[in-house]
N, C-alpha and C. Protein backbone atom coordinates (compact mmCIF):
# COMPACT_ATOMS: atom_id res chain seq x y z
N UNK A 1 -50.01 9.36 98.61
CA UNK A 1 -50.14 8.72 97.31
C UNK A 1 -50.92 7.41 97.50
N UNK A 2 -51.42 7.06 96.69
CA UNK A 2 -52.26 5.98 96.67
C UNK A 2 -52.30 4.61 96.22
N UNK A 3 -51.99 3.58 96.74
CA UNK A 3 -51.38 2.13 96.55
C UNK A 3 -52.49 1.64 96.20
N UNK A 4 -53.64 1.44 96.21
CA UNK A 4 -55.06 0.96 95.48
C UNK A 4 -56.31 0.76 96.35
N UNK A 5 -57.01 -0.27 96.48
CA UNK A 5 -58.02 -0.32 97.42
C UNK A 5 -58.21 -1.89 97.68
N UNK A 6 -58.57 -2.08 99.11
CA UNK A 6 -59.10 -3.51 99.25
C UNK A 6 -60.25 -3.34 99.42
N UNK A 7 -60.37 -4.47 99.15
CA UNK A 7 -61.98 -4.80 99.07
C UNK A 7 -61.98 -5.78 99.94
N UNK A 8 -63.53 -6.23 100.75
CA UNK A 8 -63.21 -6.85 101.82
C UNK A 8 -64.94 -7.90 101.15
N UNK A 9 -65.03 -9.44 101.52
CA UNK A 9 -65.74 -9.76 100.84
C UNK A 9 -66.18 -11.14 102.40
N UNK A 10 -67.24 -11.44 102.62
CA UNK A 10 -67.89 -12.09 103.72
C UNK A 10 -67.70 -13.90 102.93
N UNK A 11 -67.52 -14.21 101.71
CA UNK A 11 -67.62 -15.39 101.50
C UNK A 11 -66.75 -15.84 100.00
N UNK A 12 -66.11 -16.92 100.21
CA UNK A 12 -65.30 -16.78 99.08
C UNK A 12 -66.07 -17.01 97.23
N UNK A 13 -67.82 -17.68 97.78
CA UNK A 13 -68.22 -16.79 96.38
C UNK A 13 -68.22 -15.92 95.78
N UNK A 14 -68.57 -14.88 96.88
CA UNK A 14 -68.32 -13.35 96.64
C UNK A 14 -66.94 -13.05 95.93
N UNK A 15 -66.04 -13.31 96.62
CA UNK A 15 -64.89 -13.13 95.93
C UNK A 15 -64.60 -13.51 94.74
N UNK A 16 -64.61 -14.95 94.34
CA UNK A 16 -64.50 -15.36 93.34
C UNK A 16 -65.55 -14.77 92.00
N UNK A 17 -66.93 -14.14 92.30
CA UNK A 17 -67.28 -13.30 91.35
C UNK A 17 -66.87 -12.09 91.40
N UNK A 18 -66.16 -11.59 92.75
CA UNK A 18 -65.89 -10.06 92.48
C UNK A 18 -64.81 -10.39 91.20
N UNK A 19 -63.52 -11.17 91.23
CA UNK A 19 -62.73 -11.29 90.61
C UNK A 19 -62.81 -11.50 88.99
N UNK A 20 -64.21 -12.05 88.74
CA UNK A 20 -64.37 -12.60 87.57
C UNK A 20 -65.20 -11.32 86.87
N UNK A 21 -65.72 -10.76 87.82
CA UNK A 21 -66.16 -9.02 87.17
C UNK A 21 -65.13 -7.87 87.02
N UNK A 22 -64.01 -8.01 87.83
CA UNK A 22 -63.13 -7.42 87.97
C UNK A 22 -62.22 -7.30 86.50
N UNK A 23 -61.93 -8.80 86.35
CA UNK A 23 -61.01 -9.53 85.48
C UNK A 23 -61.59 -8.53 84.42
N UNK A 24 -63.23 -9.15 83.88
CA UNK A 24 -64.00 -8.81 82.91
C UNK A 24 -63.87 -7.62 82.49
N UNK A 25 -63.70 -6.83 83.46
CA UNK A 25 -64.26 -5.24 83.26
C UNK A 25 -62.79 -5.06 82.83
N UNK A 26 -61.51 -5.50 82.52
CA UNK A 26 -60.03 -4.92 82.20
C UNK A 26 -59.20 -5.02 83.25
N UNK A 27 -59.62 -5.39 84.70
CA UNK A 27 -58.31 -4.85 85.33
C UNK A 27 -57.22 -6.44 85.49
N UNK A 28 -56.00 -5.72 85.76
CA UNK A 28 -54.96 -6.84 85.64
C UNK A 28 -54.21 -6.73 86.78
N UNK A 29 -53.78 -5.73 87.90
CA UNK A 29 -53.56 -5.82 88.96
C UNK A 29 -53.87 -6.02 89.64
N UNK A 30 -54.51 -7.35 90.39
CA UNK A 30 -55.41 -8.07 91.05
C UNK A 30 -54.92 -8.85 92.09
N UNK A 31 -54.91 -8.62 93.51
CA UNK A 31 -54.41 -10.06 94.38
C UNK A 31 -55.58 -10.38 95.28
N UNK A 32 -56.15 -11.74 95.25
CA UNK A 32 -56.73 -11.80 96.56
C UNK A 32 -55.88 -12.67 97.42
N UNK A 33 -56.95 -12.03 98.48
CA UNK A 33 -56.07 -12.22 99.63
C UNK A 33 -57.44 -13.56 100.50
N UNK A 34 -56.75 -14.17 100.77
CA UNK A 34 -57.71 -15.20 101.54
C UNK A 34 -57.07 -16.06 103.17
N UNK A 35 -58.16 -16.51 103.88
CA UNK A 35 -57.88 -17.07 104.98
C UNK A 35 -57.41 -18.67 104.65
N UNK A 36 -57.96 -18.65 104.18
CA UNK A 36 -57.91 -20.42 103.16
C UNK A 36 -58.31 -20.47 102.01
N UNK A 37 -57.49 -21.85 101.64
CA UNK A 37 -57.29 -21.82 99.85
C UNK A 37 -59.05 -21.97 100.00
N UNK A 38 -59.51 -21.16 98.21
CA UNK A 38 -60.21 -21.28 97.56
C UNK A 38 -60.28 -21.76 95.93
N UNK A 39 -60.90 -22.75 96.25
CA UNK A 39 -61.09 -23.48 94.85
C UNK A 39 -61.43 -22.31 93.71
N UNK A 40 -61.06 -22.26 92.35
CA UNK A 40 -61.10 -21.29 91.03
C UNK A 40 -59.94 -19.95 91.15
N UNK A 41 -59.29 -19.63 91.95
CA UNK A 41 -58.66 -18.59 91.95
C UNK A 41 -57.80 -18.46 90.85
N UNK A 42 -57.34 -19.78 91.09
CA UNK A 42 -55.97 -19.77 89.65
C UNK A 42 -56.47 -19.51 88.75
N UNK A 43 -57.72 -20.38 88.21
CA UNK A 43 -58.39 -19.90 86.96
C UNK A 43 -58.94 -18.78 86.64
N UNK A 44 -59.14 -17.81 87.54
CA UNK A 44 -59.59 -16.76 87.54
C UNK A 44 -58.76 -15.54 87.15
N UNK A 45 -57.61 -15.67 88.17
CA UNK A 45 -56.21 -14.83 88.28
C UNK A 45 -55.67 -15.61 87.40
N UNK A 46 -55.42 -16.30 86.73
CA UNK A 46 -54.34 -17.33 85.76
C UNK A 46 -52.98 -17.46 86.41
N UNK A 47 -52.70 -18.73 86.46
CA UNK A 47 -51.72 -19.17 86.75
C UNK A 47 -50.33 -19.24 86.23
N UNK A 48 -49.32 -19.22 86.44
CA UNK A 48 -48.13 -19.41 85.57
C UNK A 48 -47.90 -20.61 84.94
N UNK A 49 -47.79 -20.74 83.25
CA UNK A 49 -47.75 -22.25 82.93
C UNK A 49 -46.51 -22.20 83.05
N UNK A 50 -45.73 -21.15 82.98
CA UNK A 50 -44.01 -21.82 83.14
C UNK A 50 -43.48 -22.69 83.91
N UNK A 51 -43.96 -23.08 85.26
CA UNK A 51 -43.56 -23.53 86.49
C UNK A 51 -43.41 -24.81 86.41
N UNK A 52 -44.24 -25.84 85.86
CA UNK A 52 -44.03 -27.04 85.01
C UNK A 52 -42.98 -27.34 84.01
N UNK A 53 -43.02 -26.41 83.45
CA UNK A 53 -41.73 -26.17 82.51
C UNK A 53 -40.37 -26.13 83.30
N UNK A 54 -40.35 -25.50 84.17
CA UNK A 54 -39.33 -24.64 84.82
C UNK A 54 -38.47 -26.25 85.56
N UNK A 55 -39.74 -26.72 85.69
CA UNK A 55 -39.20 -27.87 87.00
C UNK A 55 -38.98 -29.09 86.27
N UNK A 56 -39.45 -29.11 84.76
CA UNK A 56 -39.13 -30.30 84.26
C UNK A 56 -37.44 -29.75 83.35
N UNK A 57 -37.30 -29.05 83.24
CA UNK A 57 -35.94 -28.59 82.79
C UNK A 57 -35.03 -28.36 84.03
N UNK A 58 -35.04 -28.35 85.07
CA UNK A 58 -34.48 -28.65 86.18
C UNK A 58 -34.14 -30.02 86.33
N UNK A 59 -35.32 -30.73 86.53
CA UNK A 59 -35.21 -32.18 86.93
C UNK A 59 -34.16 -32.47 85.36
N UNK A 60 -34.28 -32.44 84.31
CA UNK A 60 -33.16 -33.18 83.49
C UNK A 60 -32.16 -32.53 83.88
N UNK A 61 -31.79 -31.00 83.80
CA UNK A 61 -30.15 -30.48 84.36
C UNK A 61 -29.49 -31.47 85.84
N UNK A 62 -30.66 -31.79 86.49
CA UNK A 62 -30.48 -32.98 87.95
C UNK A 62 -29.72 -33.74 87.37
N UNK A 63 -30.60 -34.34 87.14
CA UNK A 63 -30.35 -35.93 86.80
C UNK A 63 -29.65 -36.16 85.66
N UNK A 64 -28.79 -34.90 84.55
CA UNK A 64 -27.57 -35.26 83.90
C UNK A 64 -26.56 -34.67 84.83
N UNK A 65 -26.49 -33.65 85.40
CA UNK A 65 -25.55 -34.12 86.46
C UNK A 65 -25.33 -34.83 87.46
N UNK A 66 -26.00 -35.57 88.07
CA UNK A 66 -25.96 -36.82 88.98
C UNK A 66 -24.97 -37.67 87.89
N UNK A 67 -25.85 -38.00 86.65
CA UNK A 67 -24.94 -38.79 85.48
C UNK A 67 -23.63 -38.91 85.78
N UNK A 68 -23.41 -37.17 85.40
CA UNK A 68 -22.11 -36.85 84.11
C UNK A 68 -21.54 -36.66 85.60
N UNK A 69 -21.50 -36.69 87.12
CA UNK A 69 -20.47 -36.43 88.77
C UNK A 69 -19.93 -37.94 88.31
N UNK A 70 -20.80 -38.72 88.31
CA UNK A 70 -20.60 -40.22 88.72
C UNK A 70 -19.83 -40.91 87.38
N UNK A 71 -20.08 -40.67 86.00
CA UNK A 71 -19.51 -41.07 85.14
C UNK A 71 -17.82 -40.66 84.86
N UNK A 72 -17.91 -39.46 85.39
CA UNK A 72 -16.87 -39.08 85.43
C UNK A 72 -15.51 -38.89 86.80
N UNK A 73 -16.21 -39.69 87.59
CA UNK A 73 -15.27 -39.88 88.61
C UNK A 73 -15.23 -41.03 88.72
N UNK A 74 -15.82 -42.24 87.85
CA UNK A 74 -15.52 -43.58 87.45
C UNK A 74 -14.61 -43.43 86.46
N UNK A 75 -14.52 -42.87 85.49
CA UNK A 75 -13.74 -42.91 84.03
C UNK A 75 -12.29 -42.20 84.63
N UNK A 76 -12.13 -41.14 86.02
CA UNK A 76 -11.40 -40.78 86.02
C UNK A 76 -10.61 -41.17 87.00
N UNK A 77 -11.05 -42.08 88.22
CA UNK A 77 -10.43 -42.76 88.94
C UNK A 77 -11.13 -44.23 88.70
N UNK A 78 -10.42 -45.21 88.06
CA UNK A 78 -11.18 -46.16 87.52
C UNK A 78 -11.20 -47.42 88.60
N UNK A 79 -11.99 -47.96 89.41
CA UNK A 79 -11.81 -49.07 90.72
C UNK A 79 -12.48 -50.45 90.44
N UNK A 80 -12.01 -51.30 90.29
CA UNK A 80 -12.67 -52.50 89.57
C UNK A 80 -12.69 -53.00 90.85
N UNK A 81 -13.72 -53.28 91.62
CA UNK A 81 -14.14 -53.79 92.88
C UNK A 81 -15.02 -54.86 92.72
N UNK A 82 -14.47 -55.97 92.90
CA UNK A 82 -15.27 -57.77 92.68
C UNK A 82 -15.64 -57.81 91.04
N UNK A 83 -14.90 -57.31 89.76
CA UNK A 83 -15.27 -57.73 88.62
C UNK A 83 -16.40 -57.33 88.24
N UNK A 84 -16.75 -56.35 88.91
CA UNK A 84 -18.18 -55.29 88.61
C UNK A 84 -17.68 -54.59 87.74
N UNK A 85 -18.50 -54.61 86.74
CA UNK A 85 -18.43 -53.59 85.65
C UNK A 85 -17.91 -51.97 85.91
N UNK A 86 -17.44 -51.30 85.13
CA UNK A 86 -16.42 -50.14 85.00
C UNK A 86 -17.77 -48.70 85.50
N UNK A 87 -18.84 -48.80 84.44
CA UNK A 87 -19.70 -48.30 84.46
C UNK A 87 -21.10 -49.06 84.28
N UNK A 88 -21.40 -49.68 85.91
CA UNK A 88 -22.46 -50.66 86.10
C UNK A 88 -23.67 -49.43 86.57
N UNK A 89 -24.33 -49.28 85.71
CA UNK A 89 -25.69 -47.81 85.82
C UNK A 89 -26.12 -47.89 86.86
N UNK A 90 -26.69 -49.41 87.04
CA UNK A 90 -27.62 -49.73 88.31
C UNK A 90 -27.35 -49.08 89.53
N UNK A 91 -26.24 -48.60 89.64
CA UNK A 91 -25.24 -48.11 90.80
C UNK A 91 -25.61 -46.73 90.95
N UNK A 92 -25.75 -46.16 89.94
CA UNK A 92 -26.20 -44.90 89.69
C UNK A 92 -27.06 -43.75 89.52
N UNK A 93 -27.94 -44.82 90.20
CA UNK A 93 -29.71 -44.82 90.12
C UNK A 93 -29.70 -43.90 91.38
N UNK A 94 -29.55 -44.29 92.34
CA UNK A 94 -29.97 -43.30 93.59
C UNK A 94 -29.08 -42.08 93.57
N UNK A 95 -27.82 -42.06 93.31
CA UNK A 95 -27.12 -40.72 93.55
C UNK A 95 -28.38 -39.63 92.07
N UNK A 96 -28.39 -40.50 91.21
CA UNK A 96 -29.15 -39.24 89.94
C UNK A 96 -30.52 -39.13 90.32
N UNK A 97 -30.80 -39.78 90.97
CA UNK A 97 -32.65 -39.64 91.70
C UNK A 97 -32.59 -38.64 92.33
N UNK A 98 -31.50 -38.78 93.81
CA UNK A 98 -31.38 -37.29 94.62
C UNK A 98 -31.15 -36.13 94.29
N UNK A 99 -29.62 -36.53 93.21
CA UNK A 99 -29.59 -35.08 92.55
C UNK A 99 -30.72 -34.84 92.11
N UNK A 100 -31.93 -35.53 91.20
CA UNK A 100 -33.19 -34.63 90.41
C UNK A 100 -33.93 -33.64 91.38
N UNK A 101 -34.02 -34.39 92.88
CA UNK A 101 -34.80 -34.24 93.27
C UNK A 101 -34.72 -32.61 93.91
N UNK A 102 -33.58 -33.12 94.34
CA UNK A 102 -32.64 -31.94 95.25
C UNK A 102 -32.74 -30.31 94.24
N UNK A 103 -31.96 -30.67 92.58
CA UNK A 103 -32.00 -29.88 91.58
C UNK A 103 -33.43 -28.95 92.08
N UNK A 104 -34.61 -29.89 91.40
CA UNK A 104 -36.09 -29.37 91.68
C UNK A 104 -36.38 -28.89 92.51
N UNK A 105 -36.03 -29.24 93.72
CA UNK A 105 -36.94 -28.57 94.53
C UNK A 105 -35.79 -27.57 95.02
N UNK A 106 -34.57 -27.12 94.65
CA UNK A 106 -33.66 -25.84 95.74
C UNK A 106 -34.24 -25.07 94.08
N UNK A 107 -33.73 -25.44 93.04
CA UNK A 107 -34.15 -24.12 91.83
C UNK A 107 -35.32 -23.77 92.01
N UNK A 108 -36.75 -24.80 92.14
CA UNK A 108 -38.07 -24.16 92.08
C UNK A 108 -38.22 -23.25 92.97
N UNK A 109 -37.68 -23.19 94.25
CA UNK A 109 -37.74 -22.57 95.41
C UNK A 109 -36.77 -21.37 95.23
N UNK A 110 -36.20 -21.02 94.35
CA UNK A 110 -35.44 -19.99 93.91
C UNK A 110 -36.01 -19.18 92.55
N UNK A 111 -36.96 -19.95 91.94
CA UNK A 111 -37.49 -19.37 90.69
C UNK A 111 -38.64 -18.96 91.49
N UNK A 112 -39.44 -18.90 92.22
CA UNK A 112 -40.65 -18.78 92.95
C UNK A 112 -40.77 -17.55 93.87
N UNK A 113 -39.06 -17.63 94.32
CA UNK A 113 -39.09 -16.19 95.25
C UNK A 113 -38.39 -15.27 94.48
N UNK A 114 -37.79 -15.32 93.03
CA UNK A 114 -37.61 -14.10 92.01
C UNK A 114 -39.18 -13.77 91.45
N UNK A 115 -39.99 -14.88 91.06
CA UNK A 115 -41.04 -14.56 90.02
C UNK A 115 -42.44 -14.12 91.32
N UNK A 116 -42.32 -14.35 92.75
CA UNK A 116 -42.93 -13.29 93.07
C UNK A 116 -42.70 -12.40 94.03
N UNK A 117 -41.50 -11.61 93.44
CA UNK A 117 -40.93 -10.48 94.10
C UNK A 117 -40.52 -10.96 95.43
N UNK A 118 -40.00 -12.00 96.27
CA UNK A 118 -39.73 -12.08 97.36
C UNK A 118 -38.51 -12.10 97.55
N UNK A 119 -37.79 -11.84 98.68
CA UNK A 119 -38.22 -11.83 99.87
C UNK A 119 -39.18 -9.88 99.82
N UNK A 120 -40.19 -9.47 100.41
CA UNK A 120 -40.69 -9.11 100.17
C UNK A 120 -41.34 -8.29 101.54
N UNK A 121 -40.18 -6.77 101.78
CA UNK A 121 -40.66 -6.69 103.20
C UNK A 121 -41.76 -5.78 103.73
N UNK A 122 -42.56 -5.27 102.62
CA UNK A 122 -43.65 -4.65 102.83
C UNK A 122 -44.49 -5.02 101.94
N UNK A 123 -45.96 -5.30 101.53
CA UNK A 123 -46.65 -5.73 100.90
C UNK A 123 -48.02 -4.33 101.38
N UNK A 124 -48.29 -3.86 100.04
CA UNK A 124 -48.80 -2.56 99.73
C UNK A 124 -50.53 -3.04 100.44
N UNK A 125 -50.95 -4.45 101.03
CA UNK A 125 -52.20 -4.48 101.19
C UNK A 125 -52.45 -4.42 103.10
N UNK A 126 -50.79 -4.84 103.04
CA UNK A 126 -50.89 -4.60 104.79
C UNK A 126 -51.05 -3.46 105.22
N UNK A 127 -50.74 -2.42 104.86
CA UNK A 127 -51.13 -1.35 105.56
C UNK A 127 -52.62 -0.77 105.27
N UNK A 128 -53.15 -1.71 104.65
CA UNK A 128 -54.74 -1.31 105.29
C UNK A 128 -54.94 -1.62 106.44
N UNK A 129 -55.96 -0.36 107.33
CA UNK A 129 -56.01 -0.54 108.78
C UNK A 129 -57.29 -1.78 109.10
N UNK A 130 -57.89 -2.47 108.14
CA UNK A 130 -58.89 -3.81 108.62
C UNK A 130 -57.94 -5.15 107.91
N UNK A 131 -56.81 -5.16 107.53
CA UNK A 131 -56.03 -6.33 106.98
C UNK A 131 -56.09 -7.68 107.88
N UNK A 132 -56.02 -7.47 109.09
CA UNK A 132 -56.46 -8.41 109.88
C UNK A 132 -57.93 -9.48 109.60
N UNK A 133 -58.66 -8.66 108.75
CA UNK A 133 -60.31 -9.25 108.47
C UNK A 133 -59.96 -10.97 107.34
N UNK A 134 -58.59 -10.37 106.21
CA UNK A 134 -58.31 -11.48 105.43
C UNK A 134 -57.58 -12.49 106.21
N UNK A 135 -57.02 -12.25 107.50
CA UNK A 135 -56.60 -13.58 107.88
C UNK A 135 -57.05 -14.04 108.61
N UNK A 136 -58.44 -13.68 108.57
CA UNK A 136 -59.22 -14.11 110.10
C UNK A 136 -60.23 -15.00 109.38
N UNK A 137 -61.16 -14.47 108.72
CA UNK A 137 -62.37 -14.93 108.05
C UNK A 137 -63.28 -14.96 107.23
N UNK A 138 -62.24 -13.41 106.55
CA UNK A 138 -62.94 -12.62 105.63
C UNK A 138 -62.35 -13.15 104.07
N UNK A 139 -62.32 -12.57 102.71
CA UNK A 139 -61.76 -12.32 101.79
C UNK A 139 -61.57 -11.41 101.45
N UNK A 140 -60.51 -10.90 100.72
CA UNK A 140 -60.32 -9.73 99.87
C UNK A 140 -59.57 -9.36 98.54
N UNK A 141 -60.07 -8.76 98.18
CA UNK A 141 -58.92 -8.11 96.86
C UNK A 141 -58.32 -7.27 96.97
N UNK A 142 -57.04 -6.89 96.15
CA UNK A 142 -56.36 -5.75 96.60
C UNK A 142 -56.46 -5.38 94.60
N UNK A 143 -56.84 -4.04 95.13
CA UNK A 143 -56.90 -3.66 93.87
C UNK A 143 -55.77 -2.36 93.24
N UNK A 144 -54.37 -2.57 92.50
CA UNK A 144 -53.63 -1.79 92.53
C UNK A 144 -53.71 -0.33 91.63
N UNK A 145 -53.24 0.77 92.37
CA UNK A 145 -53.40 1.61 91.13
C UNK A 145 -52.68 1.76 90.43
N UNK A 146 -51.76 1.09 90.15
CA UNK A 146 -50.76 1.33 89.42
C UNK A 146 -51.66 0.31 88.03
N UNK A 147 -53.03 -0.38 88.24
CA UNK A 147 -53.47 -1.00 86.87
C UNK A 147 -53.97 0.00 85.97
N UNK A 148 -53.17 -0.31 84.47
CA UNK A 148 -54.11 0.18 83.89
C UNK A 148 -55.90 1.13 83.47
N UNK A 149 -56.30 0.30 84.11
CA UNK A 149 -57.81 0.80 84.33
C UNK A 149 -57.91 1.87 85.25
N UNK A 150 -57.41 1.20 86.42
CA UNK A 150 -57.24 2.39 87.54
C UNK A 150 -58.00 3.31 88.00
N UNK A 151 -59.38 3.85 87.78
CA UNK A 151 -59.69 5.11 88.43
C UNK A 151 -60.36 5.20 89.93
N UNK A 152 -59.85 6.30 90.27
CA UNK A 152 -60.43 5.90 91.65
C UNK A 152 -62.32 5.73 91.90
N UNK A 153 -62.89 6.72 91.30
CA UNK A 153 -63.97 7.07 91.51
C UNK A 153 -64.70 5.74 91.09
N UNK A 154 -64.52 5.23 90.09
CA UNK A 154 -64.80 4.35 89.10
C UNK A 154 -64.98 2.72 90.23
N UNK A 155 -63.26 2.81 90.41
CA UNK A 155 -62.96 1.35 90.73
C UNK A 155 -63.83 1.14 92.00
N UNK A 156 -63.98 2.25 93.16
CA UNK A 156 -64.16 2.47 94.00
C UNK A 156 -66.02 2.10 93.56
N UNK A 157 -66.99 2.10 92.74
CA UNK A 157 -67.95 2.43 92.49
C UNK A 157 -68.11 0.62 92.05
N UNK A 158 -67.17 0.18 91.04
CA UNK A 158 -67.77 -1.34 90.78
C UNK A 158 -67.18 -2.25 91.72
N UNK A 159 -66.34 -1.64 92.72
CA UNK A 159 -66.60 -2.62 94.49
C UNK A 159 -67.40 -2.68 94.81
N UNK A 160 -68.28 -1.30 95.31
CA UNK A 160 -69.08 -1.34 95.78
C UNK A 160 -70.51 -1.98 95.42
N UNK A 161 -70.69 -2.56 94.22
CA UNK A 161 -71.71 -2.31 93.38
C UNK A 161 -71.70 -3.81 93.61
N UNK A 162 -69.99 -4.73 93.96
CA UNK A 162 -70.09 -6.04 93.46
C UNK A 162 -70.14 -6.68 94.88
N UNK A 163 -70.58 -5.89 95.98
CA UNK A 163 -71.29 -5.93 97.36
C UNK A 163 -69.77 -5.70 98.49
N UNK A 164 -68.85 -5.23 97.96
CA UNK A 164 -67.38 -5.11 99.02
C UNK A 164 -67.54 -4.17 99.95
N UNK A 165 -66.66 -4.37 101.13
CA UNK A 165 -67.07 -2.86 102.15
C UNK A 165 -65.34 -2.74 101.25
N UNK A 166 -64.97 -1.41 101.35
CA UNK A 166 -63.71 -1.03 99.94
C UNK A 166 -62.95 -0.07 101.30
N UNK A 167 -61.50 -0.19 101.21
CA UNK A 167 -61.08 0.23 102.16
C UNK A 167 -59.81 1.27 100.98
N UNK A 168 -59.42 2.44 101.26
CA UNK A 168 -58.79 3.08 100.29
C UNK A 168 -57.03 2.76 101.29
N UNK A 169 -56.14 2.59 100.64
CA UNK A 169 -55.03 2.18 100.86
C UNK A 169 -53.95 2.88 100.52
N UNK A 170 -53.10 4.08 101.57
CA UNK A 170 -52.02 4.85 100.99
C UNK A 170 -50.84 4.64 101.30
N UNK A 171 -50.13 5.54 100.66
CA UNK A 171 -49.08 4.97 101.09
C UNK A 171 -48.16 6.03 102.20
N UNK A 172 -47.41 5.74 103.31
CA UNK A 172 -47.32 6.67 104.47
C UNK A 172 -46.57 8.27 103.91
């Protein structure tokens, strides 16, 4: 059965227009694969705007519970230590900083490995037999068949056309 095709690309211009012909032409199952970051990908592949979102609604769930630990284990064991105020905020600044921080970064790191399928112990582009080429020096796309568009003859024809050596990818 057939998991899709990589495409294998000598420069990350190349890539970045295979992708933008790719995009163009309908398809939506798209990963490239690269040795090092390349500038436009996100814009190309689109990025998730949620993730900003995700982390600024984190950081407040933080930092009202940092609050509401500390407010409430003052109000509930009450310690008047040198005529300092009951609930002096200033005090309260670093424990609700860490919590934000802490919040943000253990949830983002938990929303990141649900939203891309991880932990993740086979990945449908490794078992192409030149996969080694994307972590060496090359670029590539992995083109799934499970997209929409999908045809073999077809997809296989505007790789080639958009200068890829196209490697067909099954599954064992």
């Amino acid at each position: 059965m057939l998991y899709g095709f990589m495409a294998y690309f000598d420069s990350p211009e190349k890539l970045l227009k295979a992708l933008r012909a790719l995009k163009g032409a309908g398809y939506r199952r798209l990963e490239a694969l690269t040795p090092n970051p390349v500038d436009g990908i996100e814009e190309v592949l689109g990025g998730d705007g949620r993730i900003p979102w995700i982390a600024f609604f984190l950081g407040v769930l933080g930092a009202g519970l940092g609050l509401f630990l500390q407010v409430y284990t003052t109000l509930d064991y009450p310690h008047n230590a040198g005529g300092k105020p009951l609930l002096g905020w200033p005090a309260f600044i670093p424990v609700t900083f860490e919590l934000t921080i802490l919040t943000i970064t253990v949830g983002i790191f938990l929303v990141l490995l649900y939203l891309n399928g991880l932990p993740l112990a086979d990945h449908p582009a490794v078992r192409a037999k030149e996969y080694v080429r994307v972590l060496l020096d090359e670029y590539g796309v992995f083109v799934f068949a499970s997209d929409p568009r999908f045809d073999p003859e077809r997809t296989r024809a505007e790789l080639l056309a958009l200068g890829a050596e196209v490697e067909e990818v099954r599954r064992d």
